[in-house]
N, C-alpha and C. Protein backbone atom coordinates (compact mmCIF):
# COMPACT_ATOMS: atom_id res chain seq x y z
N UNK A 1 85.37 -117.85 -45.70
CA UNK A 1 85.79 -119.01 -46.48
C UNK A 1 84.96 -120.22 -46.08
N UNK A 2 84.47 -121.11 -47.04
CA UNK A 2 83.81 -122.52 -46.76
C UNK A 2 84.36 -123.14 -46.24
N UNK A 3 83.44 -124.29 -45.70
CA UNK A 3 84.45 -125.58 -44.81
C UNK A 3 84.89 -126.15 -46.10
N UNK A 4 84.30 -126.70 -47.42
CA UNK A 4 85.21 -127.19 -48.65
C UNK A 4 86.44 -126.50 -48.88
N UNK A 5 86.66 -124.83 -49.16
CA UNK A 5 87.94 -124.36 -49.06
C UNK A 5 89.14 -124.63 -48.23
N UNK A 6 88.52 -124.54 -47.19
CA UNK A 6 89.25 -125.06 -45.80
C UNK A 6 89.97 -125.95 -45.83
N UNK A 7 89.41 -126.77 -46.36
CA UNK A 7 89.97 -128.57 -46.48
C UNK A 7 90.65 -128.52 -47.42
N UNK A 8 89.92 -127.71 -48.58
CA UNK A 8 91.12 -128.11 -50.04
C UNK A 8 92.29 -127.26 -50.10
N UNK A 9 92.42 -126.44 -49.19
CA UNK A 9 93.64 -125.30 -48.75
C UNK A 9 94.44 -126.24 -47.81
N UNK A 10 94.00 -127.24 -47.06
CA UNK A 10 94.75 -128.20 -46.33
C UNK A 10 95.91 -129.30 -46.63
N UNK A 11 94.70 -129.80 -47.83
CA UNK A 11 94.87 -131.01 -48.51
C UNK A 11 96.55 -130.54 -48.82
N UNK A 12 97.77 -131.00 -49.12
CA UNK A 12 98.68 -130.74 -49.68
C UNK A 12 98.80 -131.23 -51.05
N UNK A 13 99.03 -130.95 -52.18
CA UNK A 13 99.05 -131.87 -53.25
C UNK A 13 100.40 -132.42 -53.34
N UNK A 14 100.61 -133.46 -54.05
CA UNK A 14 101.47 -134.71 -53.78
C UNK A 14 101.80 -135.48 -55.29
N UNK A 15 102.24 -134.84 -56.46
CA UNK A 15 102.05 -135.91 -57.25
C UNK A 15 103.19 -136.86 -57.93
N UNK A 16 104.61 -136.90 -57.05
CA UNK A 16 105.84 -137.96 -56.90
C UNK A 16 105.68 -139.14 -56.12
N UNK A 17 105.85 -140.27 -56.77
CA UNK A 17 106.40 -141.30 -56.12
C UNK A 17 107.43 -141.22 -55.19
N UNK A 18 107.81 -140.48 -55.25
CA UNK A 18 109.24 -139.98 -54.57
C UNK A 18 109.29 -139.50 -53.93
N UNK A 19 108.34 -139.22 -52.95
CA UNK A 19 107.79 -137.79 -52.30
C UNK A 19 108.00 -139.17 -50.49
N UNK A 20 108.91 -138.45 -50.01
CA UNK A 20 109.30 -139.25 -48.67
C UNK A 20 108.38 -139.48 -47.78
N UNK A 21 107.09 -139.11 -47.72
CA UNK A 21 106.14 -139.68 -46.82
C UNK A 21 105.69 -140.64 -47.96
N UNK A 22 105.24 -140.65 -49.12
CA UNK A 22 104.85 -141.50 -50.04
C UNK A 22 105.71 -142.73 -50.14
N UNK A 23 106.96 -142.70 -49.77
CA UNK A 23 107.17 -143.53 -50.10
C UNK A 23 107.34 -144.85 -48.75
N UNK A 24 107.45 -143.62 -47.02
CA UNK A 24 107.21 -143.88 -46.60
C UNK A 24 106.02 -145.55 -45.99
N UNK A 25 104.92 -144.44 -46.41
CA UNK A 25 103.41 -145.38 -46.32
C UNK A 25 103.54 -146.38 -47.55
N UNK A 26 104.47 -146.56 -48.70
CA UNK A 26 104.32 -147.49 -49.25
C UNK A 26 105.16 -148.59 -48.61
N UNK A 27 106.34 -148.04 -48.21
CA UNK A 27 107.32 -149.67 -47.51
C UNK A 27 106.03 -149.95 -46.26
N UNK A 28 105.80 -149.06 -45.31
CA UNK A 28 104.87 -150.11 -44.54
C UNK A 28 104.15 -150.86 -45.04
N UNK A 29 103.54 -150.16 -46.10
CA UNK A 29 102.22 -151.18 -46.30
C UNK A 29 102.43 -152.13 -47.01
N UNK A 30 103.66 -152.18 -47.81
CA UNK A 30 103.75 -152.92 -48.62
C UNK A 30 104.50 -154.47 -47.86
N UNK A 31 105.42 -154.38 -46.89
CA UNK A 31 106.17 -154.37 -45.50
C UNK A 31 105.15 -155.35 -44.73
N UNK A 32 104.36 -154.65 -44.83
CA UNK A 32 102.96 -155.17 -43.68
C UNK A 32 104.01 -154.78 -41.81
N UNK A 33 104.78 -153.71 -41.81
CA UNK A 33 105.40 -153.75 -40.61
C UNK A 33 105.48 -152.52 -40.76
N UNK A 34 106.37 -151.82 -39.56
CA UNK A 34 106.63 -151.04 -39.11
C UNK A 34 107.59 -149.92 -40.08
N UNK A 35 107.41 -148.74 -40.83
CA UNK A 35 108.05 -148.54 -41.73
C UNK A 35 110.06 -148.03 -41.02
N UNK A 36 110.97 -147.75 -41.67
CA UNK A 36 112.43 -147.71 -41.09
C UNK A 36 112.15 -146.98 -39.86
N UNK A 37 111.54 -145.83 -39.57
CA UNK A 37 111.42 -144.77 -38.51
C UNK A 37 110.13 -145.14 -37.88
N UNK A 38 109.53 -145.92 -38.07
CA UNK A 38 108.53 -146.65 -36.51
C UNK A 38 107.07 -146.49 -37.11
N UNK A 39 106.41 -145.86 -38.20
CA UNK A 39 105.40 -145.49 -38.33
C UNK A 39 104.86 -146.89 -39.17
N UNK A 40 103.34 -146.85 -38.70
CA UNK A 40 102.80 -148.12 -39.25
C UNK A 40 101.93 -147.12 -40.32
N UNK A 41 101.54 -148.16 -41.62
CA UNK A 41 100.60 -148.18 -42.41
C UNK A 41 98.99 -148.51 -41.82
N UNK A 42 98.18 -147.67 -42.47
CA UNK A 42 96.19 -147.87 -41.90
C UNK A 42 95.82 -147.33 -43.25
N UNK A 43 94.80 -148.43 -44.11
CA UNK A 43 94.21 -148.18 -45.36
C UNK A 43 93.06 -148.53 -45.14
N UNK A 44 92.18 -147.41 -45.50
CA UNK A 44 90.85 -147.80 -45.38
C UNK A 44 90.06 -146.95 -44.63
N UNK A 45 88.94 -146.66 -44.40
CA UNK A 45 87.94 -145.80 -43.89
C UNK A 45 87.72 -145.86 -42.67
N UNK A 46 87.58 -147.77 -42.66
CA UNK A 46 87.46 -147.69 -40.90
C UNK A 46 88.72 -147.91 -39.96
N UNK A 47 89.68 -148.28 -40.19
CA UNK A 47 90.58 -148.06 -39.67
C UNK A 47 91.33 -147.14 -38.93
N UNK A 48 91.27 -145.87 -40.11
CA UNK A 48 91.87 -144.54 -40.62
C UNK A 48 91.04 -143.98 -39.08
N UNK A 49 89.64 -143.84 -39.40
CA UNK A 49 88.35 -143.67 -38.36
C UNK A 49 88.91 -144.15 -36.84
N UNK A 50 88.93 -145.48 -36.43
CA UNK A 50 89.38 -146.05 -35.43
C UNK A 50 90.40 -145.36 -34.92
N UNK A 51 91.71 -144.97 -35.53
CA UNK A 51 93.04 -144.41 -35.44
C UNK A 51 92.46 -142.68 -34.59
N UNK A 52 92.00 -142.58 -35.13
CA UNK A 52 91.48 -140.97 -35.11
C UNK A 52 90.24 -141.00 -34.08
N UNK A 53 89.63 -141.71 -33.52
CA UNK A 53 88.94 -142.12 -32.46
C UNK A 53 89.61 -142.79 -30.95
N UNK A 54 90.67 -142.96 -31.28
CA UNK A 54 91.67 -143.81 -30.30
C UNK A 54 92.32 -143.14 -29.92
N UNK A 55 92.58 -141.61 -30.71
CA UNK A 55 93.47 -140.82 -30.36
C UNK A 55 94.78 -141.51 -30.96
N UNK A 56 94.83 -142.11 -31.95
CA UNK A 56 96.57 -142.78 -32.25
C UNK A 56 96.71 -141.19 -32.87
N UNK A 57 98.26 -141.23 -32.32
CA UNK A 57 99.19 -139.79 -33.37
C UNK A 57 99.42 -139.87 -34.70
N UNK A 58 98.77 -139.29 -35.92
CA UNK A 58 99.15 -139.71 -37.28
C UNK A 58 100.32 -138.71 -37.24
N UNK A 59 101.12 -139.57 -38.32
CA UNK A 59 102.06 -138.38 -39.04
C UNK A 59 101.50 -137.75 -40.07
N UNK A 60 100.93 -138.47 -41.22
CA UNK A 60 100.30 -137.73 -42.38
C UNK A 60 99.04 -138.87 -42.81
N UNK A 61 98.20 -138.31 -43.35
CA UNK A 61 97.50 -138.64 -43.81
C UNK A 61 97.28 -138.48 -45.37
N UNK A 62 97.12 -139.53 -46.33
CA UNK A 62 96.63 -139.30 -47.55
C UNK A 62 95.38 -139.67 -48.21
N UNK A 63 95.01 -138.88 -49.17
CA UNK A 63 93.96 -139.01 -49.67
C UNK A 63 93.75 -138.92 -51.78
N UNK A 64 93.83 -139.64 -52.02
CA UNK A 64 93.53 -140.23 -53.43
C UNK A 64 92.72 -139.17 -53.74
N UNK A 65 92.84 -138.31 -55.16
CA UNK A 65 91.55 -137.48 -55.71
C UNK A 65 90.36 -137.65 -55.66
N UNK A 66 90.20 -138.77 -56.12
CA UNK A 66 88.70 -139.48 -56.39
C UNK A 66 87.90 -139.50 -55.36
N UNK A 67 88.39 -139.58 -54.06
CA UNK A 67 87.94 -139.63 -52.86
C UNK A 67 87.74 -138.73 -52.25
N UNK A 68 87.34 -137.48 -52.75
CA UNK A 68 87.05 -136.25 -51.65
C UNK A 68 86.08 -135.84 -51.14
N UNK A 69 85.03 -137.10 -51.26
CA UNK A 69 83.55 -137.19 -50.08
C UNK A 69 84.20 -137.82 -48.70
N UNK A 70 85.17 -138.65 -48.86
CA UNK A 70 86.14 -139.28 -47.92
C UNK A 70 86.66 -138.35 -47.01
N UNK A 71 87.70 -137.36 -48.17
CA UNK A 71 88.13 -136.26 -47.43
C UNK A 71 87.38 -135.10 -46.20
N UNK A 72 86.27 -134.92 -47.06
CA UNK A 72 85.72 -133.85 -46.53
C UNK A 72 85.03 -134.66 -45.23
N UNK A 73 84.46 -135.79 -44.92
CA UNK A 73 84.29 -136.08 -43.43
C UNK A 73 85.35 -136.21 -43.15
N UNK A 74 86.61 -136.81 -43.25
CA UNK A 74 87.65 -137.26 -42.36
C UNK A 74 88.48 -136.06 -41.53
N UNK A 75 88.86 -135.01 -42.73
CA UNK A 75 89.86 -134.14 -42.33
C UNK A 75 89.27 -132.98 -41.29
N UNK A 76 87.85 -132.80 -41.32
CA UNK A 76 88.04 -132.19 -39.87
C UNK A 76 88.26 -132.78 -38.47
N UNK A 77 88.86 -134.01 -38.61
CA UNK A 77 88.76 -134.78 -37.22
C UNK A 77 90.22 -135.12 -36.96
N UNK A 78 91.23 -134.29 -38.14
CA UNK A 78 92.58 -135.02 -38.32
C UNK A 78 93.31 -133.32 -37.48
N UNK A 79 94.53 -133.68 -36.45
CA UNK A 79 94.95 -132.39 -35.76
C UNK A 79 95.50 -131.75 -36.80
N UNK A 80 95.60 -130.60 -36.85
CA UNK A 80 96.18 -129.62 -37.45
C UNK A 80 98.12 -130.06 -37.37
N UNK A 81 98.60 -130.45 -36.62
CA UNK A 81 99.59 -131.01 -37.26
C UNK A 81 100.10 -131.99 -37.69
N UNK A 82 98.94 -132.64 -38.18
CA UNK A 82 99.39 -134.00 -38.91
C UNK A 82 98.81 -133.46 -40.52
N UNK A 83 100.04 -133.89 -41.52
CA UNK A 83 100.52 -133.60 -42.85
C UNK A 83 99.06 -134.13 -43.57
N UNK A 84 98.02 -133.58 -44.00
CA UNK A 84 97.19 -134.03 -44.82
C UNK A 84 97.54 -133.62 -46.51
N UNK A 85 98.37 -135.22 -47.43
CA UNK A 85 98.54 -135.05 -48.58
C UNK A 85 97.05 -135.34 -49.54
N UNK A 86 97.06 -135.02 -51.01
CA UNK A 86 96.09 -135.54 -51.87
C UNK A 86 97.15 -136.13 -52.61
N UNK A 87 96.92 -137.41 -53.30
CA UNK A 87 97.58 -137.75 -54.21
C UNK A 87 96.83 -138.12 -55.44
N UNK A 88 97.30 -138.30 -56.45
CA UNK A 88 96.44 -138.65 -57.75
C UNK A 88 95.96 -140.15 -57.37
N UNK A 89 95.01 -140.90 -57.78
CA UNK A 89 94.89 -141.96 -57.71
C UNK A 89 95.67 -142.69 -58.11
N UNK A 90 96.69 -142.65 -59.26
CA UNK A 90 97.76 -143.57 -59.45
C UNK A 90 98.51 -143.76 -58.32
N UNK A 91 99.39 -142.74 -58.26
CA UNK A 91 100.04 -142.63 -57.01
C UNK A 91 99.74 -143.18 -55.90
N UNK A 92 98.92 -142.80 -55.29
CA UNK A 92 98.16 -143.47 -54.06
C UNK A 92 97.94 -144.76 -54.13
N UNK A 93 97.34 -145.60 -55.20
CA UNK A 93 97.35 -147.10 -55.31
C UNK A 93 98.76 -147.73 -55.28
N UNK A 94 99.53 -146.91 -55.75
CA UNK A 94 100.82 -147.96 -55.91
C UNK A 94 101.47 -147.86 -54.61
N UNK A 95 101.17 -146.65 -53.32
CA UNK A 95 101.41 -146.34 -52.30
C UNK A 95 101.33 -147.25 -51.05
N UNK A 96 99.50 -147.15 -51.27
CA UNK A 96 99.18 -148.13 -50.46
C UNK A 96 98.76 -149.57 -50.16
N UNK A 97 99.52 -150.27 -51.22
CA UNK A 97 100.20 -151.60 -50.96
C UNK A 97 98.63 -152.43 -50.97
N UNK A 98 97.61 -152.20 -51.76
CA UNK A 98 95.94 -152.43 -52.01
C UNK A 98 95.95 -152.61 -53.08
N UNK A 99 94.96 -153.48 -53.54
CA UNK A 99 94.65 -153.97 -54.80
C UNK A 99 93.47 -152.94 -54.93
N UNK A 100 92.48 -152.94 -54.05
CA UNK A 100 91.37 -151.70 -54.30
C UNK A 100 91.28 -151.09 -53.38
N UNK A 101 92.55 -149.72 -53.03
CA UNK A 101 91.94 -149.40 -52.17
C UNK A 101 90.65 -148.10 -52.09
N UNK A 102 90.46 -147.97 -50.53
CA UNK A 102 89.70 -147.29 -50.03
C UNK A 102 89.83 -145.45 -50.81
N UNK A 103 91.13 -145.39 -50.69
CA UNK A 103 90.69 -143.75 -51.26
C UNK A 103 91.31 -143.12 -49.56
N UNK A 104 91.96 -143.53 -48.56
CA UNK A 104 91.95 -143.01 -47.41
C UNK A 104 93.38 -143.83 -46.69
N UNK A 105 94.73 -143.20 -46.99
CA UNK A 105 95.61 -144.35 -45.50
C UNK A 105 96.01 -142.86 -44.63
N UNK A 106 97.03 -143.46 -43.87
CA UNK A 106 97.38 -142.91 -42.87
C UNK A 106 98.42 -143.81 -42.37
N UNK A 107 100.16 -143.00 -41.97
CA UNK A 107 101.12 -143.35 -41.10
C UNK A 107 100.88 -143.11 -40.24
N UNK A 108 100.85 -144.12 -38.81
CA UNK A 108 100.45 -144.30 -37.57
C UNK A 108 101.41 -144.63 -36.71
N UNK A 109 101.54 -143.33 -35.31
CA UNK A 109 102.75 -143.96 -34.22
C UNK A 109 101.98 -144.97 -33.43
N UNK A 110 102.33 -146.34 -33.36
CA UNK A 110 101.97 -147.66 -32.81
C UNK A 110 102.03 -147.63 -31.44
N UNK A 111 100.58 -147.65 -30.38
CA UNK A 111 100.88 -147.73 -29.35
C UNK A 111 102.03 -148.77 -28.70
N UNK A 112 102.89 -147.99 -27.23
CA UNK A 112 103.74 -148.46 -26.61
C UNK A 112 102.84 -149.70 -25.96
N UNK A 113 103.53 -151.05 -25.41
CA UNK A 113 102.61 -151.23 -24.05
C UNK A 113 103.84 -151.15 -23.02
């Protein structure tokens, strides 16, 4: 099997507003805080990147259709148990609380100090 299969066998598809991590990453982001159960909102490429370089714990990660040059670098660097959704681009914009976004968020457990 290809590394493209791989990823698109990963990807989960996603196409409810209603869908409880979706709606999740939309109160954070929309929130600009901490969503009810502790997870923060990250939109955007470099961020998403940073998070995943820092070692922060995602819960899920999503990814907009349109964006699957995005996908295909990001998701081999994402652990195997963190939830990688696709959502339609509608969906996903109204999600992540962006006027344009990136094509890339992620719910993030917020370091302790």
């Amino acid at each position: 099997m290809k590394s493209a299969e791989i990823q698109r066998d990963r990807l989960r598809p996603v196409t409810s507003r209603g869908n409880a991590l979706v709606k999740a990453l939309r109160q954070a982001a929309t929130r600009g805080e901490a969503s009810d159960d502790g997870w923060v909102a990250l939109e955007g490429v470099r961020l998403v990147e940073e998070a995943l370089r820092s070692g922060l714990r995602l819960r899920a990660i999503f990814f907009r259709e349109s964006a699957a040059a995005v996908a295909k670098r990001l998701l081999p660097q994402v652990s195997a148990k963190t939830e990688a959704l696709l959502l339609p681009d509608e969906v996903f914009a109204g999600a992540s609380g962006k006027e344009n976004p990136q094509g890339v968020a992620a719910l993030a457990e917020p370091r302790r100090s």
